[in-house]
Protein backbone atom coordinates (compact mmCIF):
# COMPACT_ATOMS: atom_id res chain seq x y z
CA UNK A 1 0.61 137.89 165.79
CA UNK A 2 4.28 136.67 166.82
CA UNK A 3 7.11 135.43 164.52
CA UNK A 4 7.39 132.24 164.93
CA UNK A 5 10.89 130.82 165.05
CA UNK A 6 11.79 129.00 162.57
CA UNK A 7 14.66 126.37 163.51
CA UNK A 8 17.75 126.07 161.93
CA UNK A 9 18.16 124.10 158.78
CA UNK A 10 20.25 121.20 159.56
CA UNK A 11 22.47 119.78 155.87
CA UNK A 12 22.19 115.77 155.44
CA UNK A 13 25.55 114.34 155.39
CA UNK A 14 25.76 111.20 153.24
CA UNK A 15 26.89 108.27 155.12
CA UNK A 16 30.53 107.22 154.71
CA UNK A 17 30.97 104.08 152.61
CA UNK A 18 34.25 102.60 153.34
CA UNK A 19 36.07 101.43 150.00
CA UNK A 20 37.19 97.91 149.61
CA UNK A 21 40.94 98.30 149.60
CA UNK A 22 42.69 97.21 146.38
CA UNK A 23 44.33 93.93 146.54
CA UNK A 24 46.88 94.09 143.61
CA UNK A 25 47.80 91.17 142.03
CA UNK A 26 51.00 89.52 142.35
CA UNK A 27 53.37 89.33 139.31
CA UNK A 28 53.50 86.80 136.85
CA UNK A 29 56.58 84.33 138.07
CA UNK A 30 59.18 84.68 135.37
CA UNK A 31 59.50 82.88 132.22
CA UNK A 32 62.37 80.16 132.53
CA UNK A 33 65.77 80.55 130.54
CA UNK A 34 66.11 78.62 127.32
CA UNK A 35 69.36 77.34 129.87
CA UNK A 36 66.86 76.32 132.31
CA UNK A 37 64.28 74.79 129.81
CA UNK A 38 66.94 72.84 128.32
CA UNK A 39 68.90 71.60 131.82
CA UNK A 40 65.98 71.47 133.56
CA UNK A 41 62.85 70.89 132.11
CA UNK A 42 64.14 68.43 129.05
CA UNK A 43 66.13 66.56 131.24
CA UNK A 44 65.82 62.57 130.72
CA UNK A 45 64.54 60.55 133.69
CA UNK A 46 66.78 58.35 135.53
CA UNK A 47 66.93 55.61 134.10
CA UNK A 48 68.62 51.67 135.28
CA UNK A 49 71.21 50.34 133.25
CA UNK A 50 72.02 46.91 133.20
CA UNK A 51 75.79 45.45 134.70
CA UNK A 52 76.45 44.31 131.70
CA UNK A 53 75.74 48.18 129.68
CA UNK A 54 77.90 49.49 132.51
CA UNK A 55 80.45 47.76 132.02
CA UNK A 56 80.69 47.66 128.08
CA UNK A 57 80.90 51.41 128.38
CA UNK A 58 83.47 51.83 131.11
CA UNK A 59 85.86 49.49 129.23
CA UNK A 60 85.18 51.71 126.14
CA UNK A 61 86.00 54.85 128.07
CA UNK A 62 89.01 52.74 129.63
CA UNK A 63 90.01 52.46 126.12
CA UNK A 64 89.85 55.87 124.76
CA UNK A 65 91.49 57.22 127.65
CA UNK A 66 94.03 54.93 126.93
CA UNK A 67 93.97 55.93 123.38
CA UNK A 68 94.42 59.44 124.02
CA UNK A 69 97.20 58.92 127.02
CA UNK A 70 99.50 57.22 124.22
CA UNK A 71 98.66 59.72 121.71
CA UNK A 72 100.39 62.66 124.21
CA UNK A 73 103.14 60.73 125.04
CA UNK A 74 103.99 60.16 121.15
CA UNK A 75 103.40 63.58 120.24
CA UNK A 76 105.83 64.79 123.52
CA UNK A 77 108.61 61.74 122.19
CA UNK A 78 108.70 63.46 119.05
CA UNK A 79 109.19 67.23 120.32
CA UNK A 80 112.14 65.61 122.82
CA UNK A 81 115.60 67.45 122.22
CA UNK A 82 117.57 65.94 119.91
CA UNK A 83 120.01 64.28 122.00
CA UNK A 84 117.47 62.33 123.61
CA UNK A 85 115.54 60.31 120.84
CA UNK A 86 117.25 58.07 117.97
CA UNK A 87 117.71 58.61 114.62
CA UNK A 88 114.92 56.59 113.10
CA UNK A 89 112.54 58.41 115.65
CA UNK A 90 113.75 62.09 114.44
CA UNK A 91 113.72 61.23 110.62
CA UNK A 92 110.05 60.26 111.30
CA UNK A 93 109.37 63.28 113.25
CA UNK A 94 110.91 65.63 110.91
CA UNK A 95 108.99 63.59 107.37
CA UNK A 96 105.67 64.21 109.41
CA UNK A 97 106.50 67.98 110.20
CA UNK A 98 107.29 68.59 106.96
CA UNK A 99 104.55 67.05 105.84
CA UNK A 100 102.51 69.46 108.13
CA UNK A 101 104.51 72.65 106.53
CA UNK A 102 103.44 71.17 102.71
CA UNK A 103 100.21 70.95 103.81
CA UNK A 104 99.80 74.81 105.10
CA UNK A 105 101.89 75.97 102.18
CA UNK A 106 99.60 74.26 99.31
CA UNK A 107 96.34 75.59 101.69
CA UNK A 108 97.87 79.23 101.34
CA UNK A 109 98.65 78.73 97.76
CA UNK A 110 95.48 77.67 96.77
CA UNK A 111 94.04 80.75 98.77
CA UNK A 112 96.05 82.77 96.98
CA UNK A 113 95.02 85.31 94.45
CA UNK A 114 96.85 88.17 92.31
CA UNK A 115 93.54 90.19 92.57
CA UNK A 116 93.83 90.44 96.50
CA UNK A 117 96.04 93.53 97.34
CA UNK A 118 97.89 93.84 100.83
CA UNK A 119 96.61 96.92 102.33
CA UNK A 120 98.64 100.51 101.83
CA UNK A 121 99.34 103.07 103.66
CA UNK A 122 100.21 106.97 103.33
CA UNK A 123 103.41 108.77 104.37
CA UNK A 124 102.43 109.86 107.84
CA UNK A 125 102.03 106.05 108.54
CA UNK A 126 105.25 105.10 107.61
CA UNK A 127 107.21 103.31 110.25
CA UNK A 128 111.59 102.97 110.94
CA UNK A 129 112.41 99.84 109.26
CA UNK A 130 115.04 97.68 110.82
CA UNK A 131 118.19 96.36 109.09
CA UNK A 132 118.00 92.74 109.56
CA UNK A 133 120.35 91.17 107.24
CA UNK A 134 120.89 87.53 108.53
CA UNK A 135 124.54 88.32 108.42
CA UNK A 136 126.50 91.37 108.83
CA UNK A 137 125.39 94.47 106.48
CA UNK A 138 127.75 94.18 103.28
CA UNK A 139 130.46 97.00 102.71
CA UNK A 140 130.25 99.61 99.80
CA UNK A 141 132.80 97.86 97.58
CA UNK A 142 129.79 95.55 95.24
CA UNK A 143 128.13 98.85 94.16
CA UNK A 144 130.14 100.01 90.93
CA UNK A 145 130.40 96.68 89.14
CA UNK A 146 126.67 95.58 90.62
CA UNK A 147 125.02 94.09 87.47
CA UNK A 148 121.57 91.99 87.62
CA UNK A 149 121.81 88.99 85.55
CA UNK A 150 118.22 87.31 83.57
CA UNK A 151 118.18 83.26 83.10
CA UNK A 152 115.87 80.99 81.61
CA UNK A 153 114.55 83.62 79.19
CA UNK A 154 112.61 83.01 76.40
CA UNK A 155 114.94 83.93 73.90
CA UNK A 156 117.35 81.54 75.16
CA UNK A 157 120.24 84.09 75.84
CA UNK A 158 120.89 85.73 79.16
CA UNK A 159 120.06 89.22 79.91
CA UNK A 160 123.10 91.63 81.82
CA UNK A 161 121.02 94.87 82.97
CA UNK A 162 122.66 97.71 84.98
CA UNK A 163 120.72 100.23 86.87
CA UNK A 164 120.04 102.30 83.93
CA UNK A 165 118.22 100.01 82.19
CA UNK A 166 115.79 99.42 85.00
CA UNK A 167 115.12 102.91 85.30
CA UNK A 168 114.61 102.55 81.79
CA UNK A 169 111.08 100.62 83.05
CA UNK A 170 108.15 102.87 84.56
CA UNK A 171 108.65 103.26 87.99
CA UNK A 172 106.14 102.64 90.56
CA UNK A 173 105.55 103.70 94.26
CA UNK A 174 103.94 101.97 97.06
CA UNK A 175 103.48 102.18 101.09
CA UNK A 176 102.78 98.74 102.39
CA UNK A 177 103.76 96.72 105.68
CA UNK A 178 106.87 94.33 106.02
CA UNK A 179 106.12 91.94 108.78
CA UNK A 180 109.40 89.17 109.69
CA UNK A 181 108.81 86.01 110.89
CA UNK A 182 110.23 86.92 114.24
CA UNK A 183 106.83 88.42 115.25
CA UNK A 184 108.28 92.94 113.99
CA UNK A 185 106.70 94.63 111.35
CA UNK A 186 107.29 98.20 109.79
CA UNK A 187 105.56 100.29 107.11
CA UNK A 188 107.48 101.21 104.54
CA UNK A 189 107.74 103.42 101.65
CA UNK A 190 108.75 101.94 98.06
CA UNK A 191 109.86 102.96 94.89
CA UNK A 192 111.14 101.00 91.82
CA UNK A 193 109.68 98.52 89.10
CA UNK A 194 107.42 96.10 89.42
CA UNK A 195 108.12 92.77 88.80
CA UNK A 196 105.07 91.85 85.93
CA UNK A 197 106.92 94.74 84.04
CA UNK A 198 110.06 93.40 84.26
CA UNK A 199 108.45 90.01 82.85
CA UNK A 200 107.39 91.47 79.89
CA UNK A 201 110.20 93.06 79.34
CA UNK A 202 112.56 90.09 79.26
CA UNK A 203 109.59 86.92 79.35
CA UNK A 204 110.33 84.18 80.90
CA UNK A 205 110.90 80.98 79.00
CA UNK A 206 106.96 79.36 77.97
CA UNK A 207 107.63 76.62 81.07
CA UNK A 208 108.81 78.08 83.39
CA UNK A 209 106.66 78.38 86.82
CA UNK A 210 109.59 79.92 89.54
CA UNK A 211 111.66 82.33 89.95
CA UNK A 212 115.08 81.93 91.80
CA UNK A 213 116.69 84.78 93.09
CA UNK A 214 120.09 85.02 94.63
CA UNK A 215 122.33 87.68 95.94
CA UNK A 216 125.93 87.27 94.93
CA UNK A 217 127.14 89.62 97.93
CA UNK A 218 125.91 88.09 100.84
CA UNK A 219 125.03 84.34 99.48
CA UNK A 220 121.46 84.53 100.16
CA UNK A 221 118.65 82.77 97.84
CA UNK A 222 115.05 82.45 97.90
CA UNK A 223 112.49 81.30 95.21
CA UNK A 224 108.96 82.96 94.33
CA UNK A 225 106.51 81.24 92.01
CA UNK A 226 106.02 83.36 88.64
CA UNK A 227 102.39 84.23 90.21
CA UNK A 228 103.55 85.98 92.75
CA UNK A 229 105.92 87.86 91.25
CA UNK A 230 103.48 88.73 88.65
CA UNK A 231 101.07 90.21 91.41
CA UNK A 232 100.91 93.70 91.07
CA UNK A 233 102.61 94.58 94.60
CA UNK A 234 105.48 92.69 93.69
CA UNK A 235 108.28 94.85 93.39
CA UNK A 236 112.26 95.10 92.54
CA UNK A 237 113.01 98.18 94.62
CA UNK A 238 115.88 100.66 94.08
CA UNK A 239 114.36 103.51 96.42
CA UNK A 240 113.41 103.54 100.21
CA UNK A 241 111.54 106.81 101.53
CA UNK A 242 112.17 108.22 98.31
CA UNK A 243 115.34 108.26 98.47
CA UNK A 244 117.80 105.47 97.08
CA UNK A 245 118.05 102.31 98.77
CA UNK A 246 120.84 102.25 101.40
CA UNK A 247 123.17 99.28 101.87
CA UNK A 248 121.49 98.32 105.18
CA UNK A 249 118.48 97.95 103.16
CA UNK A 250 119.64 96.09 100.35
CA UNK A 251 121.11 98.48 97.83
CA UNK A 252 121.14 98.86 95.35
CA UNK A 253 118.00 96.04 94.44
CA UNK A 254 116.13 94.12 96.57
CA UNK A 255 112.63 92.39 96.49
CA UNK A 256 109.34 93.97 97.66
CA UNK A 257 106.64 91.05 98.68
CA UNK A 258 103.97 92.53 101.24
CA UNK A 259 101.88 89.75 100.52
CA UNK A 260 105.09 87.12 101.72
CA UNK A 261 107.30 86.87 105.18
CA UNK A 262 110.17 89.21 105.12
CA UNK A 263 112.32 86.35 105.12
CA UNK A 264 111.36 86.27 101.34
CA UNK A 265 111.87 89.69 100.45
CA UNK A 266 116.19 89.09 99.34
CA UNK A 267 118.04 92.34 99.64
CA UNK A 268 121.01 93.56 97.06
CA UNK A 269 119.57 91.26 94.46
CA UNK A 270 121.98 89.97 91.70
CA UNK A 271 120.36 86.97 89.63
CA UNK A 272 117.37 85.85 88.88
CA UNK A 273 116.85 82.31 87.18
CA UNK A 274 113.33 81.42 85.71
CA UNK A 275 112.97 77.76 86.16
CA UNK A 276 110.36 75.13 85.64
CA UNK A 277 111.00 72.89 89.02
CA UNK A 278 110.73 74.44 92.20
CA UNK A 279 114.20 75.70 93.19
CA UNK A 280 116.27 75.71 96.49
CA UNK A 281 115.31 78.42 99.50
CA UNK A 282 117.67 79.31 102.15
CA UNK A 283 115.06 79.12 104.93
CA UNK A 284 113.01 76.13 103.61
CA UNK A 285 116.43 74.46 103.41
CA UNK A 286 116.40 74.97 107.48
CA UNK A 287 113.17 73.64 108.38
CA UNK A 288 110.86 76.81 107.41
CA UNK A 289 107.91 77.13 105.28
CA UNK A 290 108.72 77.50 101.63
CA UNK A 291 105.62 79.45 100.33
CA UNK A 292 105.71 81.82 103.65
CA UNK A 293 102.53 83.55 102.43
CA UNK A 294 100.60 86.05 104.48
């Protein structure tokens, strides 16, 4: 009996099923812009308007161009050089201007407060400081008979004191910035007394409101209202970078008021008169701000 062959065993393959390709979806369109929504989608339809609606409102924006048109060429009249308007027109123009000053100076009044410090500073932030006396610096010869005299006191007599007898008060130190009017500023180190202590040493008289301070050497007067002089960075300084003042900054007294324009802080100091009206200022007299707060 033969083998018999037995045939080769032949594998199955599976038949190839072709996959559906994958159609992806698009993307969602974006979402409009609140811009858009609000140009586009909310805006009105056209709409007809009537001859008569057209031209009620183009003789009402006739009229306010008009309006405004005279308004700029007042306002440009009144800031003409003097030479070129009259009299009447720049007594107007100056009432209204100084109408505008009153106006900020009561706003920064009322904003004031004596619990609000002016930022300060340490020594490595201390700046030069410029001499910028309004006139030329005074000469040496003021400083031995230099005297600072007290009115308006409540015990109705005037008060002589020399340097001694402000040393006498505690002294007090402070770092804080001086800015000018003309756009500088410098930081600068203080010492001397501050001005609440020199109120209660020698009060004031019950009504009074202002202080008026003069300088006898170089004719120079401003005024301060008793509040800010009682604020407790107000200060009657006899040292600059610890070292006594010099005479190109105001020895041997001036006044320290980094919450006012420099223009207010009076150098060699030589009166002070406690009043109950507001008194004269030397800037305010030439078209300034009195209050000059910061």
């Amino acid at each position: 009996m033969s083998d018999e062959e037995v045939p080769p065993t032949v594998e199955e393959v599976p038949p190839i099923v072709e996959e559906e390709p994958v159609v992806e979806e698009p993307p969602p369109p974006p979402r409009p812009s609140i811009l858009h929504r609000l140009t586009i989608e909310t805006e009105p339809e056209p709409r007809l308007i009537d001859a008569t609606t057209l031209r009620k409102q183009t003789r009402r924006d006739f009229l306010l161009f008009g309006a405004g048109v005279a308004a700029t060429a007042a306002g440009a009249w009144w800031l003409l050089p003097r030479h070129l308007d009259s009299i009447a027109v720049r007594a107007s123009r100056e009432r209204f201007l100084n109408r505008a000053l009153t106006f900020d100076d009561d706003v920064a009044e009322a904003l004031y407060s004596r619990n609000r410090l002016v930022q300060t500073y340490s020594r490595k932030d201390v700046t030069p400081l410029r001499n910028n006396y309004h006139n030329p610096t005074p000469g040496p010869g003021y400083l031995s008979t230099w005297s600072l005299t007290l009115t308006g006191l409540a015990s109705g007599r005037d008060a002589v004191l020399s340097l001694d007898d402000l040393h006498r008060l505690s002294r007090h130190e402070q770092i804080t910035r001086l800015v000018c009017v003309e756009g500088w500023s410098a930081i600068a180190w203080w010492g001397g007394v501050r001005f609440a202590d020199l109120l209660a040493a020698y009060p004031p008289h019950p009504r009074a409101k202002w202080a008026a301070m003069e300088s006898g050497v170089t004719d120079y007067y401003v005024s301060i209202d008793l509040d800010t002089a009682r604020h407790p960075q107000s200060l009657l300084a006899t040292h600059h970078d610890g070292a006594p003042l010099t005479l190109a900054h105001g020895a041997p007294l001036r006044l320290v008021v980094p919450m006012k324009l420099g223009l207010k802080n009076i150098k060699a100091l030589t009166k002070i008169a406690y009043l109950e009206k507001e008194p004269r200022d030397f800037w305010a007299e030439r078209g300034y701000s009195k209050y000059d707060g910061l």
